[in-house]
Structures are given as C-alpha cells and as structure tokens.
Protein backbone atom coordinates (compact mmCIF):
# COMPACT_ATOMS: atom_id res chain seq x y z
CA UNK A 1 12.52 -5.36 9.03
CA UNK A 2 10.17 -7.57 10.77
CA UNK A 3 7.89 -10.54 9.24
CA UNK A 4 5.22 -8.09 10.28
CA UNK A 5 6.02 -5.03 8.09
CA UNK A 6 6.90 -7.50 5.25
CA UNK A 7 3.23 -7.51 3.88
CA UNK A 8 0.34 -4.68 4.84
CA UNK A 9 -2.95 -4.97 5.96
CA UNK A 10 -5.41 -2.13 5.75
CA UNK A 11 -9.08 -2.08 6.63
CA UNK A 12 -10.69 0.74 4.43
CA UNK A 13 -14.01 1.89 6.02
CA UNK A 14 -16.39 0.80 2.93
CA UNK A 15 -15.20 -2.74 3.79
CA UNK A 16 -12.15 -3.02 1.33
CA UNK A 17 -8.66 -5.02 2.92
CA UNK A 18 -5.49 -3.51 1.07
CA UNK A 19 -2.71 -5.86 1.56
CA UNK A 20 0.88 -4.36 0.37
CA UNK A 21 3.63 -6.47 -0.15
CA UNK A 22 6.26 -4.23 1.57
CA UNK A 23 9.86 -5.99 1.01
CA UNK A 24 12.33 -3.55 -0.68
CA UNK A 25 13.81 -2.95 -4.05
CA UNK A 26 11.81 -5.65 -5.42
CA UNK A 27 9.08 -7.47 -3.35
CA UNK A 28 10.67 -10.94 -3.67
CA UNK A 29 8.62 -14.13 -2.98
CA UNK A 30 11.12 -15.00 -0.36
CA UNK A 31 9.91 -17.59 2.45
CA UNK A 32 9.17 -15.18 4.76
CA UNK A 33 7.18 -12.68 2.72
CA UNK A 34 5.50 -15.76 1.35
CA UNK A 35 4.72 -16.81 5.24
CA UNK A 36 3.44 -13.27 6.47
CA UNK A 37 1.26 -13.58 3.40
CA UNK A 38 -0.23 -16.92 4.65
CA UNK A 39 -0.87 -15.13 8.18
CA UNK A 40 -2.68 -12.37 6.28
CA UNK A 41 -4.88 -14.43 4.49
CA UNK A 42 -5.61 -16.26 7.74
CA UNK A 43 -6.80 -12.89 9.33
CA UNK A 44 -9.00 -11.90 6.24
CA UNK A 45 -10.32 -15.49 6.55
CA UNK A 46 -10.97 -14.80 9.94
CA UNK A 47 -13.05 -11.32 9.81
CA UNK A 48 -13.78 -11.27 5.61
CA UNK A 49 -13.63 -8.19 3.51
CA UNK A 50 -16.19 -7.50 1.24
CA UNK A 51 -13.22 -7.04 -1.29
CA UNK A 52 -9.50 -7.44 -1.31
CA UNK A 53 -6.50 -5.19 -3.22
CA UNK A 54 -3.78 -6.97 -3.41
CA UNK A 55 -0.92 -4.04 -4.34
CA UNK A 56 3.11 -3.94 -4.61
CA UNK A 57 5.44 -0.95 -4.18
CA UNK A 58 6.17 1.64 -7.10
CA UNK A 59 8.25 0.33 -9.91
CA UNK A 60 6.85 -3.29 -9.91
CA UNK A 61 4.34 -5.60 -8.16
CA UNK A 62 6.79 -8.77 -6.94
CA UNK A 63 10.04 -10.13 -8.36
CA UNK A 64 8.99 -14.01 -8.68
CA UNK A 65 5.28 -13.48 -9.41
C-alpha cells in the first residue's frame, strides 16, 4: 500500500473534505500514516473546506488515538 492510499481525501460537492484513515486491521498512528496525514492537511490548507470529517474504517477509528 502506498503513503497515498494510507489516508483519503474526498471533496463532497456542498463543500465538505472527508479524510479516511485507510491503514488495515487497525488504523495505527504509524509514521507514515501520521506523515500522509500532515500532506492532507497541507492540501485542505491549501484550497479550505467549508467543513472537515475526519472518519476511520469499520470496527474502530485509530489504534493509538
């Protein structure tokens, strides 16, 4: 799995950003999870959202949080 697919952004048309921490089993805070968050942030800093969702997979948001 790349850095990349390790956390989500999605634009939603009424202006929402949905960022999905996408690292299996357990969504650890692991350096480079941590790091692709940093870039995300950078790119909603970058063009805003009127509002951001911050979301995990099913069974739990993030191991670490």
């Amino acid at each position: 799995m790349s850095n990349q697919d390790l956390v989500l952004l999605e634009r939603l048309e009424n202006g929402t950003a949905v960022v999905t921490l996408n690292s299996p089993k357990v969504n650890a805070l692991s350096t480079q999870l941590l790091g692709r968050l940093l870039e995300v942030a950078e790119e909603l800093t970058a063009t805003p959202a009127g509002a951001v969702v911050i979301t995990g997979g099913d069974r739990l948001f993030a191991a670490g949080a």
